[in-house]
Protein backbone atom coordinates (compact mmCIF):
# COMPACT_ATOMS: atom_id res chain seq x y z
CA UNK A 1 8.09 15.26 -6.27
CA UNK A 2 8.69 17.79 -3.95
CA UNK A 3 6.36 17.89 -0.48
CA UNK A 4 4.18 21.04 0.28
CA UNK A 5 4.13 21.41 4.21
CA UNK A 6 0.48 23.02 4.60
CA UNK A 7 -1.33 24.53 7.83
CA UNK A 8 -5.09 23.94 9.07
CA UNK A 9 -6.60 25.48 11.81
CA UNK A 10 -6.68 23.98 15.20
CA UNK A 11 -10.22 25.24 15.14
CA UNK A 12 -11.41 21.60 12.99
CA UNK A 13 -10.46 19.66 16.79
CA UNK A 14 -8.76 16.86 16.98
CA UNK A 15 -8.74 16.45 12.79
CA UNK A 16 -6.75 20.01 12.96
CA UNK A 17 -2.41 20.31 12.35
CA UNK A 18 -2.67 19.83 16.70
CA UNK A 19 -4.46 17.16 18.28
CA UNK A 20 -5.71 17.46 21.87
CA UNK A 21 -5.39 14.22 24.16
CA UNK A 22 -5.48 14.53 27.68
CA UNK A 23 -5.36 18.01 27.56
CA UNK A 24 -1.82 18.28 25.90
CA UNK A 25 -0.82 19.24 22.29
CA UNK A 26 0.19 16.35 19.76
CA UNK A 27 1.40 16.58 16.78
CA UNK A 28 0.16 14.47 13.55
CA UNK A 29 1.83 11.70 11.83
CA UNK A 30 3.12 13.49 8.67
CA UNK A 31 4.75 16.29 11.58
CA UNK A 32 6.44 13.08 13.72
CA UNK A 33 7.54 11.90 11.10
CA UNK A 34 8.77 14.25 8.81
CA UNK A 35 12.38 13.56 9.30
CA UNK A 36 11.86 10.05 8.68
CA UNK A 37 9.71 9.35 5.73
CA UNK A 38 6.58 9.97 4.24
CA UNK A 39 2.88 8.52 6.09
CA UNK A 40 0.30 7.50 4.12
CA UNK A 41 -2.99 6.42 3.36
CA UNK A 42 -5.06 4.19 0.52
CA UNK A 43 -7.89 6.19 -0.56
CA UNK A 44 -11.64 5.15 -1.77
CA UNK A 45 -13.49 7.67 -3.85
CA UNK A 46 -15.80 9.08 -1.33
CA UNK A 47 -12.49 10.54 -0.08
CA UNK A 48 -10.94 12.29 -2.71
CA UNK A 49 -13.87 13.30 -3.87
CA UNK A 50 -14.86 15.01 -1.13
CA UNK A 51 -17.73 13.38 0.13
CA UNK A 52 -16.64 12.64 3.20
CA UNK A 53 -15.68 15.74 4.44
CA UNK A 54 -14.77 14.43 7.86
CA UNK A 55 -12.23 11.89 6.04
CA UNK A 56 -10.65 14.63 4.21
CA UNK A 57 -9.84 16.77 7.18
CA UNK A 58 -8.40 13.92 8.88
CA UNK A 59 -6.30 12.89 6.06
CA UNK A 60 -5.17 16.62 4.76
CA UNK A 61 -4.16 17.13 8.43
CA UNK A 62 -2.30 13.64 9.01
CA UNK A 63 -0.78 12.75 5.69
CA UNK A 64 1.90 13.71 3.03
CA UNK A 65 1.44 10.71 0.78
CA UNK A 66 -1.90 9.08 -0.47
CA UNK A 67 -2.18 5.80 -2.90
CA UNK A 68 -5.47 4.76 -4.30
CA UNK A 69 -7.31 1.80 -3.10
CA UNK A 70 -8.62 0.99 -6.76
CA UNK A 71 -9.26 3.86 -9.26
CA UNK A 72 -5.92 3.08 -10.91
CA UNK A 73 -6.33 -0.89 -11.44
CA UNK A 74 -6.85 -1.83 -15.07
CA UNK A 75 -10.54 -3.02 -14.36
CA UNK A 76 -12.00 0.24 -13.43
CA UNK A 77 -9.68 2.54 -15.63
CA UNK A 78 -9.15 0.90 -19.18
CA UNK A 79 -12.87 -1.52 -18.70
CA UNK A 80 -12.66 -2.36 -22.41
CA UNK A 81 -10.48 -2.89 -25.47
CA UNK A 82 -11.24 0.69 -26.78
CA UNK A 83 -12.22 2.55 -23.82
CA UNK A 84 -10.64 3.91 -20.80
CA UNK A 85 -11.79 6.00 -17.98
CA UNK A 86 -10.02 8.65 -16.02
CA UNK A 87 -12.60 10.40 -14.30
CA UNK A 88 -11.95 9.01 -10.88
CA UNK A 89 -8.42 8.68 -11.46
CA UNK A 90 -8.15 12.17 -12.53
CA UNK A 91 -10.27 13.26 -9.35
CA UNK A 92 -7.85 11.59 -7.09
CA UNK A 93 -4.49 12.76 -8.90
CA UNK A 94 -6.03 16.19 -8.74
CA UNK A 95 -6.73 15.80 -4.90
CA UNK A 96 -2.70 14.99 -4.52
CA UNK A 97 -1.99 17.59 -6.27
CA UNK A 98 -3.85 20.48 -4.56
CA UNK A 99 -3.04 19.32 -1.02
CA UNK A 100 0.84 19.31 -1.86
CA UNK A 101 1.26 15.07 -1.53
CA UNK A 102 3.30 12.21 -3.18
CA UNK A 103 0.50 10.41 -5.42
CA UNK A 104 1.68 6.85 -5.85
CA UNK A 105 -0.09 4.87 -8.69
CA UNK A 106 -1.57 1.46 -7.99
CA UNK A 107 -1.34 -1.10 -9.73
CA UNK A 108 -0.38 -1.53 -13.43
CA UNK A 109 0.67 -5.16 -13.36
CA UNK A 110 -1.33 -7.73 -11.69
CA UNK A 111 -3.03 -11.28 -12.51
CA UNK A 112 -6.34 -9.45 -9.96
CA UNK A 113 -8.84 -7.07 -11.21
CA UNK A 114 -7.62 -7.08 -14.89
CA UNK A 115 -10.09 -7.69 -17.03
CA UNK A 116 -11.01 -11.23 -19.63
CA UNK A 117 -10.81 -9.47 -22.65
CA UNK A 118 -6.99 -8.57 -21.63
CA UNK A 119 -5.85 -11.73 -21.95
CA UNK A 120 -8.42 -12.80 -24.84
CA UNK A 121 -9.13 -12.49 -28.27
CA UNK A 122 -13.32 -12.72 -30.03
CA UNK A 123 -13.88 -15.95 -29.32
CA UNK A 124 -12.57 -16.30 -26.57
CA UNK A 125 -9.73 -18.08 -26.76
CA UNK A 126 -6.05 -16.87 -25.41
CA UNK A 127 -4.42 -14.62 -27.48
CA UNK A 128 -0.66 -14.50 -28.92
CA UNK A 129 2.38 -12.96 -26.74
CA UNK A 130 3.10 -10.27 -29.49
CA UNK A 131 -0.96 -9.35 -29.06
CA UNK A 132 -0.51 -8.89 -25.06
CA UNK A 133 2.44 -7.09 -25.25
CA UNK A 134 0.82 -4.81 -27.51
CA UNK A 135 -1.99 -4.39 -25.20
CA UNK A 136 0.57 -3.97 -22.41
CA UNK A 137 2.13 -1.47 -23.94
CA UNK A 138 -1.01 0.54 -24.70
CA UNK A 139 -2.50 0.26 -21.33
CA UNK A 140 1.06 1.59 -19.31
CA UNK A 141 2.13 4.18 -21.76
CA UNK A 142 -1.52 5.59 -21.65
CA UNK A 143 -2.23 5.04 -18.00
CA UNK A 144 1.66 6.29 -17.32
CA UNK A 145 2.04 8.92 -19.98
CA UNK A 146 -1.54 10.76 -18.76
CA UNK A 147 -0.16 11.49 -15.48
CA UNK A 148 3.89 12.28 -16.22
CA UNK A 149 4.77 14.54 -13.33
CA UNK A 150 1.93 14.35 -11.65
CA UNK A 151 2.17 10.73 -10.07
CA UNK A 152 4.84 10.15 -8.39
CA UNK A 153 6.17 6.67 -7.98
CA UNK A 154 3.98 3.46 -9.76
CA UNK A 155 3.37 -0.14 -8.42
CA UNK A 156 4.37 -1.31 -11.68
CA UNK A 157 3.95 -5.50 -10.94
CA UNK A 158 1.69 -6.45 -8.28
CA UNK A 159 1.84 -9.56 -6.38
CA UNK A 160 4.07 -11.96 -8.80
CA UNK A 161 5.41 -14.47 -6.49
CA UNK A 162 4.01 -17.39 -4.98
CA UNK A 163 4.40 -18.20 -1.22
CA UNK A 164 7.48 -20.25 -2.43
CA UNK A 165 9.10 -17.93 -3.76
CA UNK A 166 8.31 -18.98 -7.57
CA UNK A 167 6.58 -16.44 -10.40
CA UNK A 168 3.23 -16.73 -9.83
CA UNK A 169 1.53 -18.81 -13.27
CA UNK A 170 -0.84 -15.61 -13.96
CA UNK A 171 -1.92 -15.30 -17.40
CA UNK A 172 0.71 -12.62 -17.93
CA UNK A 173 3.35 -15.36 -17.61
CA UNK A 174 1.17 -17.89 -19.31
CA UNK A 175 1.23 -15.96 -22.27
CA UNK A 176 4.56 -13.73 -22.74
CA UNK A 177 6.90 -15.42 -20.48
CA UNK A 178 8.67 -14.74 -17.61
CA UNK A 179 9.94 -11.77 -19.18
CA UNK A 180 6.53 -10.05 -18.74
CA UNK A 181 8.34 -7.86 -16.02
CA UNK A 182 10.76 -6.69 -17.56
CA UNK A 183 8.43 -5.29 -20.33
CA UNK A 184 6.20 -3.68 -17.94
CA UNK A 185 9.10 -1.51 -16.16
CA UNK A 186 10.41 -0.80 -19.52
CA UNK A 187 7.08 0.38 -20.45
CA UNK A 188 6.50 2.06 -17.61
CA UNK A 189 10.43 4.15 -17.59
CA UNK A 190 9.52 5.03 -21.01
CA UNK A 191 6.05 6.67 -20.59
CA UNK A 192 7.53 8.45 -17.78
CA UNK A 193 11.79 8.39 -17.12
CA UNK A 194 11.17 10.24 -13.85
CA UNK A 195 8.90 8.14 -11.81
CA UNK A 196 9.98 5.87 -9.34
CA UNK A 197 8.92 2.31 -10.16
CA UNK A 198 8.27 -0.21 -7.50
CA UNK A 199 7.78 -3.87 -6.89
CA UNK A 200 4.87 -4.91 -4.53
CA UNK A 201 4.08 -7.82 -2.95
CA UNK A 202 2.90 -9.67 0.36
CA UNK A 203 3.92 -12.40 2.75
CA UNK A 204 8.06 -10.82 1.73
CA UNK A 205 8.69 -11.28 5.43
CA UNK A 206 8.83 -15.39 4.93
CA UNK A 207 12.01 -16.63 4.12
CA UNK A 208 11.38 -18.38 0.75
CA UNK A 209 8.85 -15.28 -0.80
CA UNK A 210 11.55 -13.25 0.61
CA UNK A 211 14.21 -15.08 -1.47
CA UNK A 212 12.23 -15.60 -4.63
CA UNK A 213 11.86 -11.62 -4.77
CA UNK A 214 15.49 -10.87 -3.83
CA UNK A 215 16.31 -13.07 -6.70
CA UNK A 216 13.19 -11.36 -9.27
CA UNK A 217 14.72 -7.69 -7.91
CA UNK A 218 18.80 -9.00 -8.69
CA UNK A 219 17.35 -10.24 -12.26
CA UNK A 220 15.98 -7.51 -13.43
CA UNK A 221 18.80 -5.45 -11.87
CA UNK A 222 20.90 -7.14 -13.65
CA UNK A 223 18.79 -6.73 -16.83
CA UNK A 224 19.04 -2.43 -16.82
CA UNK A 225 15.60 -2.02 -14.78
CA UNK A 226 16.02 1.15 -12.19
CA UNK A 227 13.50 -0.39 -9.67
CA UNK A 228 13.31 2.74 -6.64
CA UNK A 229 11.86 0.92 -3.94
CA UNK A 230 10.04 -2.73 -3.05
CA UNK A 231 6.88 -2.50 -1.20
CA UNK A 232 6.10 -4.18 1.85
CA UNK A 233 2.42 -4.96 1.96
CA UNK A 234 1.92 -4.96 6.09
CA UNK A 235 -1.04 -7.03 6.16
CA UNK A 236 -0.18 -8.14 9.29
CA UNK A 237 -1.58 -10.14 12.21
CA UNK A 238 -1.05 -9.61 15.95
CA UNK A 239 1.17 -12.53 16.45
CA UNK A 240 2.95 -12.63 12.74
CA UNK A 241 5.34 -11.33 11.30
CA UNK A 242 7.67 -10.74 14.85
CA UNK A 243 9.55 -7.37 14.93
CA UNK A 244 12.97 -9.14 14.08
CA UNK A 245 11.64 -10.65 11.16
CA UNK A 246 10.07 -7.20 9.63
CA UNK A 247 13.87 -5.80 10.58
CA UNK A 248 15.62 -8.50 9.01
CA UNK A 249 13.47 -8.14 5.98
CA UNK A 250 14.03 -4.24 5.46
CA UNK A 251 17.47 -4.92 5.98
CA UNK A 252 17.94 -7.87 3.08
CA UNK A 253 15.80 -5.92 0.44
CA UNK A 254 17.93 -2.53 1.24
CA UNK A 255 21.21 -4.23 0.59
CA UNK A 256 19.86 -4.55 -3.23
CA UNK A 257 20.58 -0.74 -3.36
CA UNK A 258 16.78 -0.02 -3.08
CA UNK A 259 14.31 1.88 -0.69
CA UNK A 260 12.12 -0.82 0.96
CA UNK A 261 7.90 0.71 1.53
CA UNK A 262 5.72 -0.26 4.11
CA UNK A 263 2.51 0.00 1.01
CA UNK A 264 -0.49 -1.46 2.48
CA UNK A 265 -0.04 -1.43 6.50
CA UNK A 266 -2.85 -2.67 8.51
CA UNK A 267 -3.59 -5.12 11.72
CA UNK A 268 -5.80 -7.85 11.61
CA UNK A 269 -6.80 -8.25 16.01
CA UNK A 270 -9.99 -10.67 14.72
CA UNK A 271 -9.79 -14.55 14.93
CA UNK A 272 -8.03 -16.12 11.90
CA UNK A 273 -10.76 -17.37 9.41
CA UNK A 274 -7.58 -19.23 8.12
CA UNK A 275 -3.87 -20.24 8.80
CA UNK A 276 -2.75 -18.30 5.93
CA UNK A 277 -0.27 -15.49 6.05
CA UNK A 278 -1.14 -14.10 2.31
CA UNK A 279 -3.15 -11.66 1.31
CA UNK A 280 -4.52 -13.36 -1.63
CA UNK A 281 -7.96 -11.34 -2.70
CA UNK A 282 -9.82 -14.69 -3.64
CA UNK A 283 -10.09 -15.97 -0.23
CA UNK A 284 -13.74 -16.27 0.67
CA UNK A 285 -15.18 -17.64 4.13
CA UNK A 286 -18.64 -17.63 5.74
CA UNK A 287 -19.44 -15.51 8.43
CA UNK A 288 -19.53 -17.02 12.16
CA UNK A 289 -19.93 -15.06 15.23
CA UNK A 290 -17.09 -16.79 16.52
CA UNK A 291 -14.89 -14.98 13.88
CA UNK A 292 -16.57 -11.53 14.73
CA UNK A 293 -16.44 -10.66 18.24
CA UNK A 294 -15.74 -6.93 18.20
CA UNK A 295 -19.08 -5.82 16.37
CA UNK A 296 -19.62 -3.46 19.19
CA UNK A 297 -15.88 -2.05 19.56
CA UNK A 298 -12.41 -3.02 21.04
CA UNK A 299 -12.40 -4.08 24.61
CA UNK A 300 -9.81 -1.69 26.25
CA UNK A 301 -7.37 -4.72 26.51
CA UNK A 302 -7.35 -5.42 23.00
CA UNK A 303 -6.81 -1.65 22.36
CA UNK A 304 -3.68 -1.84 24.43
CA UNK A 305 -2.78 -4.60 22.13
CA UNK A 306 -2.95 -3.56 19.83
CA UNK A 307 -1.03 0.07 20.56
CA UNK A 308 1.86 -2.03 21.90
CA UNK A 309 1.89 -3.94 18.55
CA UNK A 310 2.21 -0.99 16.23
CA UNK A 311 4.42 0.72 18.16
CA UNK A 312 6.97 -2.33 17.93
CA UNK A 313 6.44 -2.24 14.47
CA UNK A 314 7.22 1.48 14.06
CA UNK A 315 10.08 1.42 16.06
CA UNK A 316 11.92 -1.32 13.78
CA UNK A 317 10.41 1.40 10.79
CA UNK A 318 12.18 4.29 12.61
CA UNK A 319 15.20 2.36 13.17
CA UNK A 320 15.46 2.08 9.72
CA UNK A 321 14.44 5.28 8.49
CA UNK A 322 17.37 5.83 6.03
CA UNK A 323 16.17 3.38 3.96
CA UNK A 324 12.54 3.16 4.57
CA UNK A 325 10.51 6.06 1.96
CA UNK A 326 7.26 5.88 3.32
CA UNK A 327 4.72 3.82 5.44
CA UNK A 328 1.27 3.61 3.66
CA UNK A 329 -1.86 2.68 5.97
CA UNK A 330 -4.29 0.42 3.50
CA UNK A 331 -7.08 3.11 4.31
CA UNK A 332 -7.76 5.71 7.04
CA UNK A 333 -10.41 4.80 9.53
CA UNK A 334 -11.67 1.62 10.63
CA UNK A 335 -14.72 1.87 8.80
CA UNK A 336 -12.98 1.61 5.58
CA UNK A 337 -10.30 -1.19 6.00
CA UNK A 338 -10.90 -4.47 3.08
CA UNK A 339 -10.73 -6.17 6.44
CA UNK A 340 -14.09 -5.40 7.22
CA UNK A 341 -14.56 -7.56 4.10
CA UNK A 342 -12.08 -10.43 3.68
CA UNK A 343 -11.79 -12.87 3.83
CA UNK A 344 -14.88 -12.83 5.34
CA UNK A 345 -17.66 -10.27 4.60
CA UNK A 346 -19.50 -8.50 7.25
CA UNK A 347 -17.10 -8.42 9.84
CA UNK A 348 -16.43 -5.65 12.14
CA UNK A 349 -12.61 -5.25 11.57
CA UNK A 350 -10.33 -2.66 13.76
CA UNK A 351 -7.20 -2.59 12.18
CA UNK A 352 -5.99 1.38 12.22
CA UNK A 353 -4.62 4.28 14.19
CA UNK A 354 -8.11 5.58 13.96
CA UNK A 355 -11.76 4.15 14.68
CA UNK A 356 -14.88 4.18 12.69
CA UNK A 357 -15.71 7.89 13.90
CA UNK A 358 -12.25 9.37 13.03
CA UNK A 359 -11.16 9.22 16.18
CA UNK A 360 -7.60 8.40 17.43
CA UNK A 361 -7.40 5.47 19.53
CA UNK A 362 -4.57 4.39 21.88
CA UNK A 363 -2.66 3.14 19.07
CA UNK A 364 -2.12 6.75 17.75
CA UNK A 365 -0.28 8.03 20.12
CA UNK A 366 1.55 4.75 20.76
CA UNK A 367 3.07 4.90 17.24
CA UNK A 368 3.69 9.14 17.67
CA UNK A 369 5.70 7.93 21.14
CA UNK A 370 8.02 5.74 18.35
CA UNK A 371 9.08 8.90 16.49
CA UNK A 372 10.81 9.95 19.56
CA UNK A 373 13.25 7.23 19.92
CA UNK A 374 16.72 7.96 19.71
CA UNK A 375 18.40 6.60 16.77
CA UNK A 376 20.81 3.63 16.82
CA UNK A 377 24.93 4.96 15.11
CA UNK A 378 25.83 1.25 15.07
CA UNK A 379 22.77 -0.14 13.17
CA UNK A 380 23.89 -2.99 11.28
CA UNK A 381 24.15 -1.96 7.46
C-alpha cells in the first residue's frame, strides 16, 4: 500500500508537520524517518473516531502507519457464532484510509480475547478439529476478505510460543494440531493474496523464544507460507533487553529472508511488579505505592533515562533500517499505554515519546537525534 505524504498547518503548535522546542524547528517522526521505515501507533477508538481531537492531530501529524489496539480481535468483531461486528473496525480502516497510512490488522490468531463458544460446541464441551477449522476459516476469510486492499499487512498468529521456545498448548493446538498455523496463513493468503502476513510475538529477544520461532518461521517456510515480516513486540524494560541483544535479534530473524517489526514498542520506567520478561495479558497484581511512584510525573532524572534508553534502542533500529519495515508505539500518549493497567491496575505508567497532555518529552527529540546517525557500509549481514 502505497504512503500519502500529507501537510498540516504549523498553525495546530507543536501537534502541527513542525514542532517548536527551544525555539528551533523539528521535524516529526514519520518526516525523520521516512527514509528508514514506517512509525507507528496502536489506536483505541476514541482516536479514530475522532473524539479526541487533540490525539488525532498528534497522530495525523506524527505517523504513517496505525494498528488497532483491539477493534480487530475476534472478541469484539465476530462476539458470537452468527454475528459479527464491523462498525468500529470499519471506523478505524476508514480513518487509515483517509489520512493516506499503512492499516495493519491485529490479531486473527490468538489463544487471548477469543471467545468460549470458539472453541465449544451447545453443551459445552470441546468441539471436533474439522468443526474449528471450519470456524477458522469463516472468521479469517470474512474478517480478511471485508477489508482486501484496504488493510495492509495482518498479525495472522499472535503470541504462539512459550518462553521456551515450545507452541504454546492454546486451545487452537489442543484441538487441530500443531498445524493450526499453517491453516490460518493459508486462510489468510487466500482471502487476500496481497497482504503481507506476519508472525507476532514477545520476549523473541531471549535466546530459547528466539529459537523456538526461528524454527516455527523455517517450518512453515518450508511448508509454502510467504510470511512478510515477524513482529517484535518491544515491551521493554529499562534494564532488559540490552541494545546488543535487540541487534542480534533483528539480525537472526532477517537472515530467514523476512522483514523483522518493532509492533508493540513501549518502556516500562515503574518498579517490576514481577521478574517476568513476558507480556502475558493474564498477569494480575495488587496495587502498592511502592510499585507507583510517578503518580505525579517523571522526575527530570528519570526523563533523561529514559531519552537515553530509546535513543539506544533506535539507533540499533536505524542501523538496521534495510530490514526493519516499521516501528509501532503500543499507543500514543502516556495516558493511553495498557501499562497504566498491567499488570497492575491503577498505576501511573510513562512509557512514550509523549506525556499524558500530548506533549513531547525529552525522549522525543532523543529518538529524532537517532535518525541522524550516519549509517554503518560494513554492517554485518
Amino acid at each position: 500500500m502505497k504512503i500519502q505524504t500529507r501537510l498540516f498547518p504549523v498553525a495546530i503548535g507543536f501537534l502541527g508537520m513542525l514542532m517548536m522546542t527551544n525555539g528551533f524547528a523539528q521535524t516529526t517522526l514519520k518526516d525523520a524517518f521516512k527514509k528508514d521505515f514506517l512509525i507507528g501507533a496502536a489506536l483505541n477508538e476514541s482516536q479514530f473516531t475522532g473524539q479526541n481531537t487533540n490525539a488525532v492531530a498528534l497522530i495525523k501529524a506524527q505517523f504513517d502507519t496505525i494498528s488497532p489496539e483491539n477493534v480487530l480481535k475476534w472478541e469484539p468483531i465476530h462476539p458470537k457464532p452468527d454475528r459479527y461486528d464491523f462498525t468500529a473496525a470499519d471506523q478505524y480502516v476508514e480513518f487509515g484510509q483517509k489520512n493516506g497510512m499503512f492499516i495493519v490488522g491485529h490479531t486473527l490468531v490468538w489463544h487471548s480475547q477469543t471467545p468460549k463458544w470458539v472453541f465449544q460446541d451447545d453443551q459445552g464441551n470441546p468441539v471436533d478439529r474439522d468443526t474449528l477449522l471450519a470456524r477458522l476459516h469463516d472468521h479469517i476469510s470474512t474478517v480478511v476478505g471485508r477489508y482486501k486492499g484496504k488493510i495492509g499487512g495482518w498479525d495472522v498468529v499472535n503470541e504462539a510460543l512459550n518462553e521456551d521456545g515450545t507452541l504454546r498448548d492454546s486451545p487452537w493446538k489442543k484441538i487441530i494440531g500443531e498445524d493450526y498455523l499453517l491453516k490460518a496463513y493459508q486462510f489468510a493468503h487466500e482471502a487476500d493474496p496481497q497482504a503481507e502476513l506476519y508472525y507476532n510475538d514477545y520476549s523473541l529477544e531471549n535466546a530459547p523464544k528466539q529459537n523456538g520461532a526461528v524454527a516455527l518461521v523455517k517450518k512453515l517456510q518450508a511448508q509454502g507460507v510467504l510470511i512478510t515480516a515477524v513482529g517484535l513486540q518491544g515491551h521493554y524494560k529499562m534494564d532488559w533487553p540490552g541494545p546488543q541483544q535487540v541487534d542480534a535479534t533483528i539480525q537472526a530473524f532477517s537472515k530467514l529472508g523476512v522483514k523483522v517489526m518493532i509492533t508493540e514498542l513501549d518502556l516500562d520506567v515503574l518498579p517490576p511488579a514481577t521478574g517476568s520478561q513476558a507480556a502475558e495479558v493474564s498477569m494480575n497484581f495488587a496495587l502498592q505505592a511502592k510499585l507507583n511512584p510517578y503518580t505525579n510525573g517523571l522526575p527530570d532524572a528519570v526523563q533523561q533515562q529514559l531519552a537515553k534508553r530509546y535513543a539506544d534502542l533506535f539507533a540499533v533500529f536505524v542501523k538496521h533500517h534495510d530490514r526493519i519495515s516499521r516501528v509501532t508505539f503500543w499507543g500514543v500518549t502516556d495516558g493511553d499505554s495498557w501499562l497504566n493497567n498491567w499488570p497492575v491496575k491503577g498505576r501511573a505508567a510513562h512509557p512514550f515519546l509523549f506525556n499524558r497532555d500530548g506533549k513531547p518529552k525529552p525522549a522525543f527529540n532523543a529518538v529524532i537525534q537517532t535518525s541522524k546517525l550516519p549509517q554503518d557500509p560494513q554492517k554485518p549481514m
